[in-house]
PDB file of N, CA and C in Angstrom:
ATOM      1  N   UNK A   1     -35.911  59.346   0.166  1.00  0.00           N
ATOM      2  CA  UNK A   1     -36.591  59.222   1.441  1.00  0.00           C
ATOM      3  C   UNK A   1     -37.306  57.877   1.529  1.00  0.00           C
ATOM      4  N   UNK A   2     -37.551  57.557   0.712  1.00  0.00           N
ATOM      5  CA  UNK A   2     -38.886  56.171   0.136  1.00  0.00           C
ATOM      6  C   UNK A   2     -37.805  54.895   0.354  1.00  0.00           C
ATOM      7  N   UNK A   3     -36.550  55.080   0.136  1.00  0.00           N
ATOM      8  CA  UNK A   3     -35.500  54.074   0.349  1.00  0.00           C
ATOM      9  C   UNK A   3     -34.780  53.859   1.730  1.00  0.00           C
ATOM     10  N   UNK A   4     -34.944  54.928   1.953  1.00  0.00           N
ATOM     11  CA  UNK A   4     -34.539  55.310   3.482  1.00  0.00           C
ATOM     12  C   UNK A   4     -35.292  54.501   4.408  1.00  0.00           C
ATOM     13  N   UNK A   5     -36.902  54.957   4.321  1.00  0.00           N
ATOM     14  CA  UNK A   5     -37.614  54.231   5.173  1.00  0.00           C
ATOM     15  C   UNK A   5     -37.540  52.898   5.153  1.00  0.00           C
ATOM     16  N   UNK A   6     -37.780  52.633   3.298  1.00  0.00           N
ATOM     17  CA  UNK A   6     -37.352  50.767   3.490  1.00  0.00           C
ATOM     18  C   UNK A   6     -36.716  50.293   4.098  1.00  0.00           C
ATOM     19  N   UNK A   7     -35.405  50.839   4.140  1.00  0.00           N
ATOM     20  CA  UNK A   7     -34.032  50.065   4.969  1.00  0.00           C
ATOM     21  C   UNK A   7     -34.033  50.131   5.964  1.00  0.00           C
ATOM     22  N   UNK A   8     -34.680  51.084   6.834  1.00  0.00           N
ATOM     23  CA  UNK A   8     -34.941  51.443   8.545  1.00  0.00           C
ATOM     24  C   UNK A   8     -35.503  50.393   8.297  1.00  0.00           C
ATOM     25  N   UNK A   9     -37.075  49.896   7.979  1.00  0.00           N
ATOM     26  CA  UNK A   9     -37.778  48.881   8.237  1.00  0.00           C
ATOM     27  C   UNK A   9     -37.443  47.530   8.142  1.00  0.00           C
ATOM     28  N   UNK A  10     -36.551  47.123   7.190  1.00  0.00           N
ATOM     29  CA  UNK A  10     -35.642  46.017   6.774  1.00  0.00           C
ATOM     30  C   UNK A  10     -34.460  45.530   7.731  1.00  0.00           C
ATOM     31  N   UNK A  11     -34.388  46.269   8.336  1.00  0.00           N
ATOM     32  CA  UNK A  11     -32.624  46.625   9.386  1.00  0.00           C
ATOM     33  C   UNK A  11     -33.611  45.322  10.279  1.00  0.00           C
ATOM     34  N   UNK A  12     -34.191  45.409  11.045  1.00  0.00           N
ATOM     35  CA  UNK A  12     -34.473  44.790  12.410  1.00  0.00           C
ATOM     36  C   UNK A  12     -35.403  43.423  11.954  1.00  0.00           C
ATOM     37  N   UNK A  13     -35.410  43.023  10.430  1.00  0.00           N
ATOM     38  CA  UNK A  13     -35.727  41.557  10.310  1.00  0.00           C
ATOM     39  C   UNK A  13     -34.776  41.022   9.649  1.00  0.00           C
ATOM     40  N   UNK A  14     -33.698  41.769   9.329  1.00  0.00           N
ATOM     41  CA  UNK A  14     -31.839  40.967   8.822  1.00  0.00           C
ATOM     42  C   UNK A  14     -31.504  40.544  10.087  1.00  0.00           C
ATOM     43  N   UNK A  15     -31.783  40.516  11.080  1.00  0.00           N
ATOM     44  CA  UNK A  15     -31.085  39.713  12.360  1.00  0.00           C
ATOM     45  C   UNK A  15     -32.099  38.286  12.678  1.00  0.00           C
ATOM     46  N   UNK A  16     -33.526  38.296  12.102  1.00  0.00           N
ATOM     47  CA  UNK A  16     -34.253  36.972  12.299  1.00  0.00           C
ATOM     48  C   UNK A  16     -33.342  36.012  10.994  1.00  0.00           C
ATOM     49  N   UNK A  17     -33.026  36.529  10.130  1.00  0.00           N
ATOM     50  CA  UNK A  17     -32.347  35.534   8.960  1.00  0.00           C
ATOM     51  C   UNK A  17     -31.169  35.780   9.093  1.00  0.00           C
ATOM     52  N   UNK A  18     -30.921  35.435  10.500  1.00  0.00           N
ATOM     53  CA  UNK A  18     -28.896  35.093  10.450  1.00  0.00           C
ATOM     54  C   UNK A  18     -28.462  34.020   9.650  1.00  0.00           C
ATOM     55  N   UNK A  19     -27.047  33.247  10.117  1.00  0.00           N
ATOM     56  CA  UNK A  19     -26.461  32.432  10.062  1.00  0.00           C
ATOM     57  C   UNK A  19     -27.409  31.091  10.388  1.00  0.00           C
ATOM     58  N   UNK A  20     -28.146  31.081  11.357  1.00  0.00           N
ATOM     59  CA  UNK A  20     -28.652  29.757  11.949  1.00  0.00           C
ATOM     60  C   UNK A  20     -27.922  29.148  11.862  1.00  0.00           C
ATOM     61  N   UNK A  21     -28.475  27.475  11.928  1.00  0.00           N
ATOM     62  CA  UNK A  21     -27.487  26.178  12.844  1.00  0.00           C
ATOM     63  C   UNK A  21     -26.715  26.222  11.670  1.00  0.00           C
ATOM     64  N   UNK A  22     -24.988  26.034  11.942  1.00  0.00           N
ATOM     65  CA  UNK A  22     -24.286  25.405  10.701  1.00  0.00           C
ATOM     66  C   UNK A  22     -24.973  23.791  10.457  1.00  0.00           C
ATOM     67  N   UNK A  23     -24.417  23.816   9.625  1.00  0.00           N
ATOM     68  CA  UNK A  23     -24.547  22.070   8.627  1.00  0.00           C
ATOM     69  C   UNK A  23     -22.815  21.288   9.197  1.00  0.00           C
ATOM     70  N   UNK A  24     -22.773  20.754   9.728  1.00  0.00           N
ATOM     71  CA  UNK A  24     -21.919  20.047  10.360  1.00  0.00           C
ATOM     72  C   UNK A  24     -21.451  18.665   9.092  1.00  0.00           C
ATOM     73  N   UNK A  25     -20.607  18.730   8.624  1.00  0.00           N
ATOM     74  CA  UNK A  25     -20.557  17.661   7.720  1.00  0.00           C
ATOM     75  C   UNK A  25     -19.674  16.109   8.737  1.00  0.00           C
ATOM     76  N   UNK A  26     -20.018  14.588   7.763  1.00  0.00           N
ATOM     77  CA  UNK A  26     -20.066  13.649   8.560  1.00  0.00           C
ATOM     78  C   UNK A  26     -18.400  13.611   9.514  1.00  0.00           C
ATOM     79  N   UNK A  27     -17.571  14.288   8.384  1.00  0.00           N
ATOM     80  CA  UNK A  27     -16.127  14.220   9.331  1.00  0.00           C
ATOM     81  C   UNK A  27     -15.979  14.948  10.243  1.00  0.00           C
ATOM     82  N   UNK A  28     -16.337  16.415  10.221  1.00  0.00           N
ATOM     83  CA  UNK A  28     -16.297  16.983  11.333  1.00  0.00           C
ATOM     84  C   UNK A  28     -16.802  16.416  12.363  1.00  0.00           C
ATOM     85  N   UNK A  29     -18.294  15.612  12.355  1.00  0.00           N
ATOM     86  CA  UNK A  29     -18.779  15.313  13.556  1.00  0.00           C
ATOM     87  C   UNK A  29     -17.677  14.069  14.052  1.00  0.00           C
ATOM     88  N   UNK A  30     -17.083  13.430  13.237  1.00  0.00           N
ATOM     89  CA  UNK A  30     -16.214  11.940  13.701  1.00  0.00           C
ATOM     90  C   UNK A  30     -14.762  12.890  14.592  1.00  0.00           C
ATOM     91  N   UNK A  31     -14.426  13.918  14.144  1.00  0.00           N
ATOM     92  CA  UNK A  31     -13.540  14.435  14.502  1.00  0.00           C
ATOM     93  C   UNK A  31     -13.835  14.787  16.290  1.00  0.00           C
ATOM     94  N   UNK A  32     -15.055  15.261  16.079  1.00  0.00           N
ATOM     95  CA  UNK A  32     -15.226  16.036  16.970  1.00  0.00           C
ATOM     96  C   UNK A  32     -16.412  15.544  17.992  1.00  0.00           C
ATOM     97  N   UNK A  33     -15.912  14.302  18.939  1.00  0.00           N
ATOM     98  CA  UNK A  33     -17.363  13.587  20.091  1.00  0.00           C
ATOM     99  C   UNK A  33     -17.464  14.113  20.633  1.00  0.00           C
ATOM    100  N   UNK A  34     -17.647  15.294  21.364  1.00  0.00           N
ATOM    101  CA  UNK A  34     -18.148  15.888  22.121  1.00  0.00           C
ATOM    102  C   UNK A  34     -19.314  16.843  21.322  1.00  0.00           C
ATOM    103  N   UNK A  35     -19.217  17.213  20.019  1.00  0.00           N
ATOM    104  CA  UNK A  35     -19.888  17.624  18.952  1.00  0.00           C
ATOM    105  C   UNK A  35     -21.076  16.399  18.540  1.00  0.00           C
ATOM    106  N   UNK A  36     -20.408  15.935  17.778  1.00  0.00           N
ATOM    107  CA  UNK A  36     -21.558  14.403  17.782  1.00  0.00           C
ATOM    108  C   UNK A  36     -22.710  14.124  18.873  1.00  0.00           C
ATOM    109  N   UNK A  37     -21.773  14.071  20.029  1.00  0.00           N
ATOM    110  CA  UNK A  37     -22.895  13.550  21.500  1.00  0.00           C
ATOM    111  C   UNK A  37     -24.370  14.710  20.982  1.00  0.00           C
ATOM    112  N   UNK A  38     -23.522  15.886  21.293  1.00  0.00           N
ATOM    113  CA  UNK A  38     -24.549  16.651  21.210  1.00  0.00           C
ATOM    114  C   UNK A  38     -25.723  16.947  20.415  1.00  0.00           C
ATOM    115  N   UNK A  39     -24.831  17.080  19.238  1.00  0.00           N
ATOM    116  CA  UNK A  39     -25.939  16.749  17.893  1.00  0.00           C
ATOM    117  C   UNK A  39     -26.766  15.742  18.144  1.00  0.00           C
ATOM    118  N   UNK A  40     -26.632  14.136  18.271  1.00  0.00           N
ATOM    119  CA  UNK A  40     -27.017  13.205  18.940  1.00  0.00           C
ATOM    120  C   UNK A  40     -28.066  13.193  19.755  1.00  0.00           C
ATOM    121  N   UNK A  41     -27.731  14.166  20.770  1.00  0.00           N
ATOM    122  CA  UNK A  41     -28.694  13.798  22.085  1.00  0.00           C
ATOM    123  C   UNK A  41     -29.653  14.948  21.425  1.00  0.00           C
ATOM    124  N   UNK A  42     -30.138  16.066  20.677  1.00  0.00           N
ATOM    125  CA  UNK A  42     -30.709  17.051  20.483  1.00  0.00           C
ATOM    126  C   UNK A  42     -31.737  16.034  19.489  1.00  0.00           C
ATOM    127  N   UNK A  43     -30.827  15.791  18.238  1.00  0.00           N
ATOM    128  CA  UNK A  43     -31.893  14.721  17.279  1.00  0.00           C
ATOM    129  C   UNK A  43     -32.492  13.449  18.235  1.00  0.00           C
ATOM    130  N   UNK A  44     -32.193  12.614  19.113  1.00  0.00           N
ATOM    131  CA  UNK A  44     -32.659  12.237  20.365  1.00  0.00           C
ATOM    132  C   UNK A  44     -33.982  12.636  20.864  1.00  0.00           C
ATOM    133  N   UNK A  45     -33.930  13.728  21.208  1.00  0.00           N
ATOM    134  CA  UNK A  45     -34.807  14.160  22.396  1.00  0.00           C
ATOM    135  C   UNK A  45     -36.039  14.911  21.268  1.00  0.00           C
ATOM    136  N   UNK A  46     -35.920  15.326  19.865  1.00  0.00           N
ATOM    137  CA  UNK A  46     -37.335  15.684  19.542  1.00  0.00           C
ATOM    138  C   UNK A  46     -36.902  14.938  17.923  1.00  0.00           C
ATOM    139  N   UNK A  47     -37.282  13.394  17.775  1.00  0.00           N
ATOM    140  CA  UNK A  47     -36.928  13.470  16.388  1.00  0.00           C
ATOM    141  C   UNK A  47     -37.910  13.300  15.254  1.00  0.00           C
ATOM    142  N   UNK A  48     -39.345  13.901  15.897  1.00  0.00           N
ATOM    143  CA  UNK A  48     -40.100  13.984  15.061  1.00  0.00           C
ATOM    144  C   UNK A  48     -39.508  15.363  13.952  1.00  0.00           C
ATOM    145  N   UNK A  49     -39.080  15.966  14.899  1.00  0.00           N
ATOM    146  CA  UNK A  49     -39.011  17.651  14.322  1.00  0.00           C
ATOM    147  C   UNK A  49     -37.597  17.500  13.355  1.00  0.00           C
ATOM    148  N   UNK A  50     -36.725  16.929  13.896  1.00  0.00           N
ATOM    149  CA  UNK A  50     -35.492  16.666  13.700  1.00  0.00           C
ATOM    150  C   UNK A  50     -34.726  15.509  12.629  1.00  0.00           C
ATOM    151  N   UNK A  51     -35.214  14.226  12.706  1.00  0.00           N
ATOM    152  CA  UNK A  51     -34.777  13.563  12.125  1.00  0.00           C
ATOM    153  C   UNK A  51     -34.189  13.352  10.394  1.00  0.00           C
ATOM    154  N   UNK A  52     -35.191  14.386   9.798  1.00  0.00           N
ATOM    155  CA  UNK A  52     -34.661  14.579   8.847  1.00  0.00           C
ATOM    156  C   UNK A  52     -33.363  15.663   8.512  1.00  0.00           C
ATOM    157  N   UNK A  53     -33.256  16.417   9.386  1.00  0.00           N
ATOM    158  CA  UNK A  53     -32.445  17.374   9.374  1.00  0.00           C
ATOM    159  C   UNK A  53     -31.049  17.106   8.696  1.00  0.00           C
ATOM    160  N   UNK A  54     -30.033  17.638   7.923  1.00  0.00           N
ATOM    161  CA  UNK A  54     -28.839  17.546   7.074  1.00  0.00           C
ATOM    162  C   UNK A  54     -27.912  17.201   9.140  1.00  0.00           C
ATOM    163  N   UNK A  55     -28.108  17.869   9.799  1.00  0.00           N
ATOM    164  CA  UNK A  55     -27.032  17.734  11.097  1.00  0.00           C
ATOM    165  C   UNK A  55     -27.381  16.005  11.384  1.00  0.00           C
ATOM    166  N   UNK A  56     -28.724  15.929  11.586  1.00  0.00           N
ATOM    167  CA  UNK A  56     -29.265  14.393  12.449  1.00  0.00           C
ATOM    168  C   UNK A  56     -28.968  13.533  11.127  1.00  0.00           C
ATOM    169  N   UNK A  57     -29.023  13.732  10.090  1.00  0.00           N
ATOM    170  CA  UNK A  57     -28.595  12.652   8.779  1.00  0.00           C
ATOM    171  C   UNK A  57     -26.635  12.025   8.967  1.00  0.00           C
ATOM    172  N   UNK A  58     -26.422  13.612   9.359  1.00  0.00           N
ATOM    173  CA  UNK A  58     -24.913  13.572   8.886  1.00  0.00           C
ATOM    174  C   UNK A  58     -24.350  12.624  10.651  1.00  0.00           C
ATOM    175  N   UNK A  59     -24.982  13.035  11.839  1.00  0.00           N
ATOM    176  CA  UNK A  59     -24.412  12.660  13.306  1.00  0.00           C
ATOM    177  C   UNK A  59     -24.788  11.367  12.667  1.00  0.00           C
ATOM    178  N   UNK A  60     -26.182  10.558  12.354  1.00  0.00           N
ATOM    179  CA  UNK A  60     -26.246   9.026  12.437  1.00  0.00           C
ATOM    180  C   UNK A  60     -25.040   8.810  11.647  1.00  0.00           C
ATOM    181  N   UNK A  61     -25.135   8.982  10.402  1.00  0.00           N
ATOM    182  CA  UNK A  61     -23.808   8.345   9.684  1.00  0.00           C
ATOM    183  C   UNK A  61     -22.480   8.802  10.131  1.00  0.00           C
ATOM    184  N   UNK A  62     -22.209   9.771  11.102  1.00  0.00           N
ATOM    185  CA  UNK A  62     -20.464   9.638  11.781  1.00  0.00           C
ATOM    186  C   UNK A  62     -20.982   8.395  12.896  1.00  0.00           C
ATOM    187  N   UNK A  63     -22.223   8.403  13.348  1.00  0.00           N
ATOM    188  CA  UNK A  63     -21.959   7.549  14.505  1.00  0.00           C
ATOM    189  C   UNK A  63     -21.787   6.184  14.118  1.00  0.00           C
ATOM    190  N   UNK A  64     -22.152   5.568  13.213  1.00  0.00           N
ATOM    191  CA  UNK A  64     -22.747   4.271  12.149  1.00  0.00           C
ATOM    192  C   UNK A  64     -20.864   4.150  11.740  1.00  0.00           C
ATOM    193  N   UNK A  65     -20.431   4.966  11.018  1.00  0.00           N
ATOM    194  CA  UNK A  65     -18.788   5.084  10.961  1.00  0.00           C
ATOM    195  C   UNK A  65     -17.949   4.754  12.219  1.00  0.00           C
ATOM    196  N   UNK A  66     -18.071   5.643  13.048  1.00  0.00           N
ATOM    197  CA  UNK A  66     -17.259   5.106  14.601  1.00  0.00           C
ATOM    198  C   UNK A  66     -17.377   4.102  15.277  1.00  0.00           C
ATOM    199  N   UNK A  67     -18.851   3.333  14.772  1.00  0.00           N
ATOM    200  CA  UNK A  67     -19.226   2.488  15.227  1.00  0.00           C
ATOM    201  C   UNK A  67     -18.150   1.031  14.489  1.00  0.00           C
ATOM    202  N   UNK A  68     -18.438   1.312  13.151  1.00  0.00           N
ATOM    203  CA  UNK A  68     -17.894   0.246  12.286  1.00  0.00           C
ATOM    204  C   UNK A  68     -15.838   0.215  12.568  1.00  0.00           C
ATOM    205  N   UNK A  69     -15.761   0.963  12.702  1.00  0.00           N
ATOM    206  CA  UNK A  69     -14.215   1.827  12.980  1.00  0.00           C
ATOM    207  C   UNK A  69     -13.915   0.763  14.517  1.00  0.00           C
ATOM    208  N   UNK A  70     -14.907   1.226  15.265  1.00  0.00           N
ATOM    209  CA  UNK A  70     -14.596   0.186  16.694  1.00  0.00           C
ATOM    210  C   UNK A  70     -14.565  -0.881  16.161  1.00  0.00           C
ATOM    211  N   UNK A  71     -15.646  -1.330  15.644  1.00  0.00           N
ATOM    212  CA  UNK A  71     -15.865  -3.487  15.388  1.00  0.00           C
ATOM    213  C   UNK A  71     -14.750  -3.386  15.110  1.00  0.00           C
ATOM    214  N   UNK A  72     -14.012  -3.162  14.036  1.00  0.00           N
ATOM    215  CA  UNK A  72     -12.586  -3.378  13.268  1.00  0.00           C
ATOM    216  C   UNK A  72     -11.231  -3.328  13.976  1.00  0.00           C
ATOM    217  N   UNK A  73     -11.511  -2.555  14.590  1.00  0.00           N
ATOM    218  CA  UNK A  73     -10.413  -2.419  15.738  1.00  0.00           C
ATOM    219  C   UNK A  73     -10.285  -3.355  16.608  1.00  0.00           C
ATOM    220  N   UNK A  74     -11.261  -3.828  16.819  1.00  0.00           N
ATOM    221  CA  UNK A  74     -11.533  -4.765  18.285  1.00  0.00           C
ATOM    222  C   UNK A  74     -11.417  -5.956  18.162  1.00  0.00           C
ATOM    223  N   UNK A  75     -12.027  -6.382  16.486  1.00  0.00           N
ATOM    224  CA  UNK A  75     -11.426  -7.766  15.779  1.00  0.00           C
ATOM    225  C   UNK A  75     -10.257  -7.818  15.142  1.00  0.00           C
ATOM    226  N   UNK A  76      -9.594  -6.920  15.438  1.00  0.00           N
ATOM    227  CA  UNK A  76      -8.136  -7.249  14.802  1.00  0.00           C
ATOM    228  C   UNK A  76      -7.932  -6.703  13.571  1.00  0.00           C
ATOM    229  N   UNK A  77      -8.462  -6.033  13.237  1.00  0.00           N
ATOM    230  CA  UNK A  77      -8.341  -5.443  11.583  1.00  0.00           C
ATOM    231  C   UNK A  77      -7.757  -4.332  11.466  1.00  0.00           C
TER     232      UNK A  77
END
């Protein structure tokens, strides 16, 4: 009975510790600009809260990549 109750009580705070945000690694975001933007504009708009985050680490460095990817392209390389 003593186990019973635990798990009733336990049931309805296993849904506050879901999945949360995936971790987006740097290729997926290069793969995927419409993904990036977003990530992007979110680390953007609060990056006190944000900037350190594994997503806002990983979007600067796909964007810093696409970026370098254009120069190269554009000079002939």
């Amino acid at each position: 009975m003593k186990h019973l109750l635990l798990g009733i009580a336990a049931l309805p705070l296993s849904g506050c510790f879901g999945q949360g945000n995936k971790i987006y690694t740097v290729d997926e975001l290069m793969a995927d600009q419409t993904l990036l933007s977003k990530v992007m504009s979110e680390c953007r708009n609060n990056p006190g809260a944000l900037r350190q985050t594994p997503n806002c680490q990983n979007a600067e460095a796909a964007d810093w990549k696409l970026r370098l990817e254009r120069m190269k392209t554009s000079l002939g390389g």
